[in-house]
Every structure is written in structure tokens, then in C-alpha cells.
PDB file of N, CA and C in Angstrom:
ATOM      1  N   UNK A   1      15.754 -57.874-183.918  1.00  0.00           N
ATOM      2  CA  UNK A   1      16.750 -58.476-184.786  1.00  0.00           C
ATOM      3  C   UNK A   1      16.345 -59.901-185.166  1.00  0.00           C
ATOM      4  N   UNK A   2      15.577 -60.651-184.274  1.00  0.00           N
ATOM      5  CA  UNK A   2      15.390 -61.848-184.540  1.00  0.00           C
ATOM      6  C   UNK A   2      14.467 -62.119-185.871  1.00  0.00           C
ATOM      7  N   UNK A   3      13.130 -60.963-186.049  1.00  0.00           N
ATOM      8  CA  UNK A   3      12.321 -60.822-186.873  1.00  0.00           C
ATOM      9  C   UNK A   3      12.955 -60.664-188.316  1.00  0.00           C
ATOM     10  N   UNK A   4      13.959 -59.883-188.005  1.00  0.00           N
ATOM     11  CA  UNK A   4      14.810 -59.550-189.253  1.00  0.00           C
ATOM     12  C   UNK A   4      15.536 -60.785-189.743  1.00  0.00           C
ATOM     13  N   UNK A   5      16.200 -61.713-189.209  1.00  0.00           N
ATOM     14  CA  UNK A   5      17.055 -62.697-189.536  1.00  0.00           C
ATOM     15  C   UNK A   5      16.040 -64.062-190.177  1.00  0.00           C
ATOM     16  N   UNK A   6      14.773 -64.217-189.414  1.00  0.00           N
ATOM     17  CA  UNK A   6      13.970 -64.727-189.735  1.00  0.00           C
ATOM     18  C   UNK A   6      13.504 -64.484-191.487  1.00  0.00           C
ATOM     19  N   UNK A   7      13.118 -63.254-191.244  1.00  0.00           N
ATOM     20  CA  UNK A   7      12.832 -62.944-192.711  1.00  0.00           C
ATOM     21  C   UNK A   7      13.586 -63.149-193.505  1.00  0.00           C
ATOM     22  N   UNK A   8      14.599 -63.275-193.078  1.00  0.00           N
ATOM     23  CA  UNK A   8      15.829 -63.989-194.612  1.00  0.00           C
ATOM     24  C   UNK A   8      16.112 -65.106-194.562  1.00  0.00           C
ATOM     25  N   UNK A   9      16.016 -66.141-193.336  1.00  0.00           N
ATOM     26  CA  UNK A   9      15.965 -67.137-193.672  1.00  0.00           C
ATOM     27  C   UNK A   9      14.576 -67.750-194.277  1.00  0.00           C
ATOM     28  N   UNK A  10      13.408 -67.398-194.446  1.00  0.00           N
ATOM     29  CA  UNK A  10      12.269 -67.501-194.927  1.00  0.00           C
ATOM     30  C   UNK A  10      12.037 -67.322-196.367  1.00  0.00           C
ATOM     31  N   UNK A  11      12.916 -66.036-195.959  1.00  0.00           N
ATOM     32  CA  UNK A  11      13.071 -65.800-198.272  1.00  0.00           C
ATOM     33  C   UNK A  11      14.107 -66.754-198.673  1.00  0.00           C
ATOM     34  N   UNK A  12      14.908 -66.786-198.177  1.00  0.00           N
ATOM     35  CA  UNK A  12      15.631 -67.641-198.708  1.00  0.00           C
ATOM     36  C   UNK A  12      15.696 -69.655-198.986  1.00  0.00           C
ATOM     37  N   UNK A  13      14.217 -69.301-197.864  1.00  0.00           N
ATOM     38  CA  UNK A  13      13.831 -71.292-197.810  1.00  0.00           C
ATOM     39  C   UNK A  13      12.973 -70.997-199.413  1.00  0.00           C
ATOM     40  N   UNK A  14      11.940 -70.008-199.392  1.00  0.00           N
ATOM     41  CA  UNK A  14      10.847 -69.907-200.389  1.00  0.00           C
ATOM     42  C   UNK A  14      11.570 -69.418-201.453  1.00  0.00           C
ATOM     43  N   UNK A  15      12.763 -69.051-201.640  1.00  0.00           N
ATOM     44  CA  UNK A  15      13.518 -68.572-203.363  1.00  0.00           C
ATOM     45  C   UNK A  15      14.198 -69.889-203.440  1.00  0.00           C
ATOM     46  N   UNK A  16      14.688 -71.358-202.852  1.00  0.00           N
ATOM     47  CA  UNK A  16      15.170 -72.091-202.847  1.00  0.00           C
ATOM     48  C   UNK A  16      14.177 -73.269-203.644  1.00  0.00           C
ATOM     49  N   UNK A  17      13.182 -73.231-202.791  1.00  0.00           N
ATOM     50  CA  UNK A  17      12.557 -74.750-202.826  1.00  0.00           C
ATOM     51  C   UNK A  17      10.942 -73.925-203.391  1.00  0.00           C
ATOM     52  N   UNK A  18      10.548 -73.263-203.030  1.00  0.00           N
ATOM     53  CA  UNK A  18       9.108 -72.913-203.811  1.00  0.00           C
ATOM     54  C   UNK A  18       9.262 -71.798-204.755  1.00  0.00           C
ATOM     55  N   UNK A  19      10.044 -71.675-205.567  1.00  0.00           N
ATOM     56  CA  UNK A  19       9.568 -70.515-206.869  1.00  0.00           C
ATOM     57  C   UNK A  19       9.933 -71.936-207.530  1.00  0.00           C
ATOM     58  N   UNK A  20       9.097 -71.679-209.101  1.00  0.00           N
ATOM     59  CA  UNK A  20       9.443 -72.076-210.206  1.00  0.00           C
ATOM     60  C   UNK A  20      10.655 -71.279-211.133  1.00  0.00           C
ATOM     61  N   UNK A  21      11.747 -71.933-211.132  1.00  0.00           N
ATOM     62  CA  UNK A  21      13.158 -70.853-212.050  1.00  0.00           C
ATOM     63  C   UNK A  21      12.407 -71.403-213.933  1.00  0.00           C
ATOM     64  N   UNK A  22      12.502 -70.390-214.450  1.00  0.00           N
ATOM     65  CA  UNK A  22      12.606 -70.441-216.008  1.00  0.00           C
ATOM     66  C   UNK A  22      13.901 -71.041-216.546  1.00  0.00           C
ATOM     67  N   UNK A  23      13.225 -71.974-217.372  1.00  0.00           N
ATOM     68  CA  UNK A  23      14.512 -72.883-218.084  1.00  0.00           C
ATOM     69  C   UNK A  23      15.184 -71.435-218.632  1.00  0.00           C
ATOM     70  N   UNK A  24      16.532 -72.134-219.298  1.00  0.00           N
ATOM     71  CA  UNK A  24      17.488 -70.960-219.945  1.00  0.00           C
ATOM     72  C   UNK A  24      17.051 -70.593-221.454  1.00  0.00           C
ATOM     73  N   UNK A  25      16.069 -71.784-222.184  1.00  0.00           N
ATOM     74  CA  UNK A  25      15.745 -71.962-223.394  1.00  0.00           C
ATOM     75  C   UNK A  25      14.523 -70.328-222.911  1.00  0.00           C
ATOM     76  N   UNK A  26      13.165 -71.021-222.463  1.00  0.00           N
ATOM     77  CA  UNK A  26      11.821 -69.993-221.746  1.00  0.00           C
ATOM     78  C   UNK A  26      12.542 -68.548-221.640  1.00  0.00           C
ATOM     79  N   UNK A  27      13.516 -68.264-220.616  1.00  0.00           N
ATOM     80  CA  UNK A  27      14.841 -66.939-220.823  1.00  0.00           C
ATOM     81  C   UNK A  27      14.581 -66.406-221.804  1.00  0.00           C
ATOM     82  N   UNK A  28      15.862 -66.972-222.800  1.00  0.00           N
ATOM     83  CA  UNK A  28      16.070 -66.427-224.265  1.00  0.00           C
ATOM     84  C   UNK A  28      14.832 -66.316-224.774  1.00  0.00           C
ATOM     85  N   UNK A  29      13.722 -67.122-225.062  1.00  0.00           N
ATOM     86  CA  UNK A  29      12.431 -66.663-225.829  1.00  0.00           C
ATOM     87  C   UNK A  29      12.032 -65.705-225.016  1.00  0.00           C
ATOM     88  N   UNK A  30      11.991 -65.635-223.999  1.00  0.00           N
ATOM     89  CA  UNK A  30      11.022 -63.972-223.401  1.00  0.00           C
ATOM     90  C   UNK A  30      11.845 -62.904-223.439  1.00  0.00           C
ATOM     91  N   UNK A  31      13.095 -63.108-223.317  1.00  0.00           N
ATOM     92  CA  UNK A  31      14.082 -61.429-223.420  1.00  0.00           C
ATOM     93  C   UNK A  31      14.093 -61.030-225.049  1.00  0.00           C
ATOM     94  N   UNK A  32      13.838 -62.019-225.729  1.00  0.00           N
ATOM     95  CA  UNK A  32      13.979 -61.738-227.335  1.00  0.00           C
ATOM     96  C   UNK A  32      12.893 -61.250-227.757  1.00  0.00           C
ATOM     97  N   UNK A  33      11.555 -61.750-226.691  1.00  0.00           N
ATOM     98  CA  UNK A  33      10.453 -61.460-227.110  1.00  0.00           C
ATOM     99  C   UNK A  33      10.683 -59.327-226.753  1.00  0.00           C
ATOM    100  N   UNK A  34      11.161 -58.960-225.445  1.00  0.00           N
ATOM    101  CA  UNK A  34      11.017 -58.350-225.036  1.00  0.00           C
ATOM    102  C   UNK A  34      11.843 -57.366-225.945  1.00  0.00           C
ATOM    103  N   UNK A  35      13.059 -57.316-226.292  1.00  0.00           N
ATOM    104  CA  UNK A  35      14.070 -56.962-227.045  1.00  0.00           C
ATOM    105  C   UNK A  35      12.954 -56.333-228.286  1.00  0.00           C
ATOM    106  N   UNK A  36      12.027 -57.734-228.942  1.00  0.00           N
ATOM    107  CA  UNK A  36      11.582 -57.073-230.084  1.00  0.00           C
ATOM    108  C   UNK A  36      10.853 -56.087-229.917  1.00  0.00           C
ATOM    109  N   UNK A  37       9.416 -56.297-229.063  1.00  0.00           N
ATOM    110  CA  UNK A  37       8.321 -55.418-228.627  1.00  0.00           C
ATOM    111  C   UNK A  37       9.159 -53.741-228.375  1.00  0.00           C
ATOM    112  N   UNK A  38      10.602 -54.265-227.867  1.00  0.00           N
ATOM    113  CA  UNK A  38      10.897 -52.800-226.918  1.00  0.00           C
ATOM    114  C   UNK A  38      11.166 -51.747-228.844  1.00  0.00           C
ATOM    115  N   UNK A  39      11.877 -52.502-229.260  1.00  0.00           N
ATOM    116  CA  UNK A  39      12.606 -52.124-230.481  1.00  0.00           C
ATOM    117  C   UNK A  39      10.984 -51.715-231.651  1.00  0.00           C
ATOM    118  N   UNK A  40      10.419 -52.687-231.985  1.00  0.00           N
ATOM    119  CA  UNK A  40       8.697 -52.175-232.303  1.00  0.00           C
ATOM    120  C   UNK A  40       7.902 -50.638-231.427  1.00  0.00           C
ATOM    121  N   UNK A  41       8.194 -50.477-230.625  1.00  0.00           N
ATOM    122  CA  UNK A  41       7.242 -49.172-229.804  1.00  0.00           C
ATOM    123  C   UNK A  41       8.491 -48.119-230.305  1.00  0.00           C
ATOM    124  N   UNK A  42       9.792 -47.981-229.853  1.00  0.00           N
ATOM    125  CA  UNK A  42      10.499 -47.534-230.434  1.00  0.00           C
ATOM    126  C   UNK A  42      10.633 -46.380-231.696  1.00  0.00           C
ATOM    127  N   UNK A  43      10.597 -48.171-232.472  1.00  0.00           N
ATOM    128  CA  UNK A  43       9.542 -47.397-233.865  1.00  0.00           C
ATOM    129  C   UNK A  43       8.995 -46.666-233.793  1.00  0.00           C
ATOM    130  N   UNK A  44       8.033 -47.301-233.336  1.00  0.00           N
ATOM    131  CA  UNK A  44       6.503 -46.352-233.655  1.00  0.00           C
ATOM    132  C   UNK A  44       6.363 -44.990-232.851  1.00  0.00           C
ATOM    133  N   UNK A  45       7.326 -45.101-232.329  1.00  0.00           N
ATOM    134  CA  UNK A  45       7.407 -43.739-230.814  1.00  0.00           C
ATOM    135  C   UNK A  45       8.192 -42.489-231.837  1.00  0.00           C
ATOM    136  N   UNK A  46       9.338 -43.026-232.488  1.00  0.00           N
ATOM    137  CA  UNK A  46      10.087 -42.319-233.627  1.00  0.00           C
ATOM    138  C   UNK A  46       8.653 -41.975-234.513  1.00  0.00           C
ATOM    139  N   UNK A  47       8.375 -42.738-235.636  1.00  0.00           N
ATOM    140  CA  UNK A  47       7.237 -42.417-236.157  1.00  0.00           C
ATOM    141  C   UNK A  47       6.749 -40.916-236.221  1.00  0.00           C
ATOM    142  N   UNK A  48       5.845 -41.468-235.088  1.00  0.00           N
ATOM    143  CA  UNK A  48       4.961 -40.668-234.100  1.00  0.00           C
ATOM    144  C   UNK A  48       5.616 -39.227-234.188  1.00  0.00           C
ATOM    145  N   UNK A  49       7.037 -39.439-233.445  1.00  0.00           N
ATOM    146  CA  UNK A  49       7.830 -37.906-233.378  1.00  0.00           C
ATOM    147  C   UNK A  49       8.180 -37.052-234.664  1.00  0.00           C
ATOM    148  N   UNK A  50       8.615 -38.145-235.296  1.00  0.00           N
ATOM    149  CA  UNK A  50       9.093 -37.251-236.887  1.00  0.00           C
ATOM    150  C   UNK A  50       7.507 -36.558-237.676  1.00  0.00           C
ATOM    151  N   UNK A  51       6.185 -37.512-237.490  1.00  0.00           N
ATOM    152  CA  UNK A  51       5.102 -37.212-238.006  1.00  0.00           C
ATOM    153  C   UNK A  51       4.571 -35.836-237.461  1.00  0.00           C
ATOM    154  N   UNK A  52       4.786 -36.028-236.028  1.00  0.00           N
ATOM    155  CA  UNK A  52       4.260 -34.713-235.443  1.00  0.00           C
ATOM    156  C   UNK A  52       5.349 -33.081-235.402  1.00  0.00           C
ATOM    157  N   UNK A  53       6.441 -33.783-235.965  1.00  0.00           N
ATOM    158  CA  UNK A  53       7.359 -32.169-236.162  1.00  0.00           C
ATOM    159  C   UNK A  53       6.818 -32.003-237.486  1.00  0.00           C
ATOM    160  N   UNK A  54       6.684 -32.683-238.577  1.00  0.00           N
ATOM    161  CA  UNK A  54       6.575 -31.961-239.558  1.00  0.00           C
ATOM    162  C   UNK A  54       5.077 -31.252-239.714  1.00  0.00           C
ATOM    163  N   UNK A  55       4.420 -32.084-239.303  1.00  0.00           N
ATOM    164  CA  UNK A  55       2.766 -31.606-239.023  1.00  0.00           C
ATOM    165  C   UNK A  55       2.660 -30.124-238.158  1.00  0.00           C
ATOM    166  N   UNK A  56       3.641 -29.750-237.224  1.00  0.00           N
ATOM    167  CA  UNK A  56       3.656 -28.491-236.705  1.00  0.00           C
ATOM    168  C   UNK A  56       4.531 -27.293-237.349  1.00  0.00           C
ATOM    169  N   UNK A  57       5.652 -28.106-238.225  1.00  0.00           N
ATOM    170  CA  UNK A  57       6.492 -27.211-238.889  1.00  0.00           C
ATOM    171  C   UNK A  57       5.472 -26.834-240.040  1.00  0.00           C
ATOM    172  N   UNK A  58       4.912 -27.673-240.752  1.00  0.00           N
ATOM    173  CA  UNK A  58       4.022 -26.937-241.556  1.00  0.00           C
ATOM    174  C   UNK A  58       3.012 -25.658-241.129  1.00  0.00           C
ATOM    175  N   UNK A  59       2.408 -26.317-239.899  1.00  0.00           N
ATOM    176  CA  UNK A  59       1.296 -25.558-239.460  1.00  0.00           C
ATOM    177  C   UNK A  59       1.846 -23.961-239.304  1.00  0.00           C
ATOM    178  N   UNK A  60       3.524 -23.751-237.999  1.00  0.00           N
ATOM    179  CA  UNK A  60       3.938 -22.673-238.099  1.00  0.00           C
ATOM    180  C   UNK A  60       4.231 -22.261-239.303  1.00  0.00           C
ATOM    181  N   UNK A  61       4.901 -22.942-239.948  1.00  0.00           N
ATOM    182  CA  UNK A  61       4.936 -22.101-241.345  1.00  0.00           C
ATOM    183  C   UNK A  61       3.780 -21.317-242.203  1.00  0.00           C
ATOM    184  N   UNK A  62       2.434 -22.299-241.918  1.00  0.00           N
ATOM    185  CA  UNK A  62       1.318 -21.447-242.545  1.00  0.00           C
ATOM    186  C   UNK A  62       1.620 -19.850-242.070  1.00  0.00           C
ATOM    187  N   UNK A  63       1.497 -19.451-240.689  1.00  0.00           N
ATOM    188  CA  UNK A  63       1.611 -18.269-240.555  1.00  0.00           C
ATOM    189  C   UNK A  63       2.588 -16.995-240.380  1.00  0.00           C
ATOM    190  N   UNK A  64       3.589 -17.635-241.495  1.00  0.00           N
ATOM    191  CA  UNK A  64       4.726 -16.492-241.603  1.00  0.00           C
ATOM    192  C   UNK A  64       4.632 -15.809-242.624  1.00  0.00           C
TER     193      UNK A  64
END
């Protein structure tokens, strides 16, 4: 138990006094960044899907 209690007071000295926290401004630019990129693949993931149904709906259709 002692090992255990230790370990949280340890994380909790090193999440206190040694991480660097991101300003709130740094935040908003990286979640917006992230927001866009997620919303861009998205896209292109749609794209991708609508391109490849019609590319197979044709293909089955060749052989009816």
C-alpha cells in the first residue's frame, strides 16, 4: 500500500510543478487545428466511399 500511495503522491508532485500546461490561446489553435484535419479526412473518406460504390455499381451492372 505504501508503494501505491507513493505513486500518487509522485504523479501528483510531477503533474503540479514539472509538466508544461498549454496556454488556453495554444488549446484553441490545436483543437481547431484538429477539428479541421478531422473534418478534411472525413471528406476525403466520403469521397473515397461514394467513388468506390459507383465504380462497383457500374462494374456489377456490366454483367446483367
Amino acid at each position: 500500500m505504501d508503494k501505491l500511495s507513493n505513486y500518487f503522491r509522485t504523479t501528483i508532485e510531477e503533474m503540479r510543478y514539472n509538466v508544461t500546461w498549454p496556454t488556453t490561446t495554444e488549446l484553441q489553435k490545436s483543437a481547431g487545428l484538429v477539428l479541421i484535419g478531422s473534418l478534411v479526412f472525413a471528406i476525403v473518406v466520403g469521397v473515397m466511399d461514394i467513388s468506390f460504390e459507383s465504380v462497383l455499381k457500374a462494374f456489377y451492372n456490366s454483367f446483367r
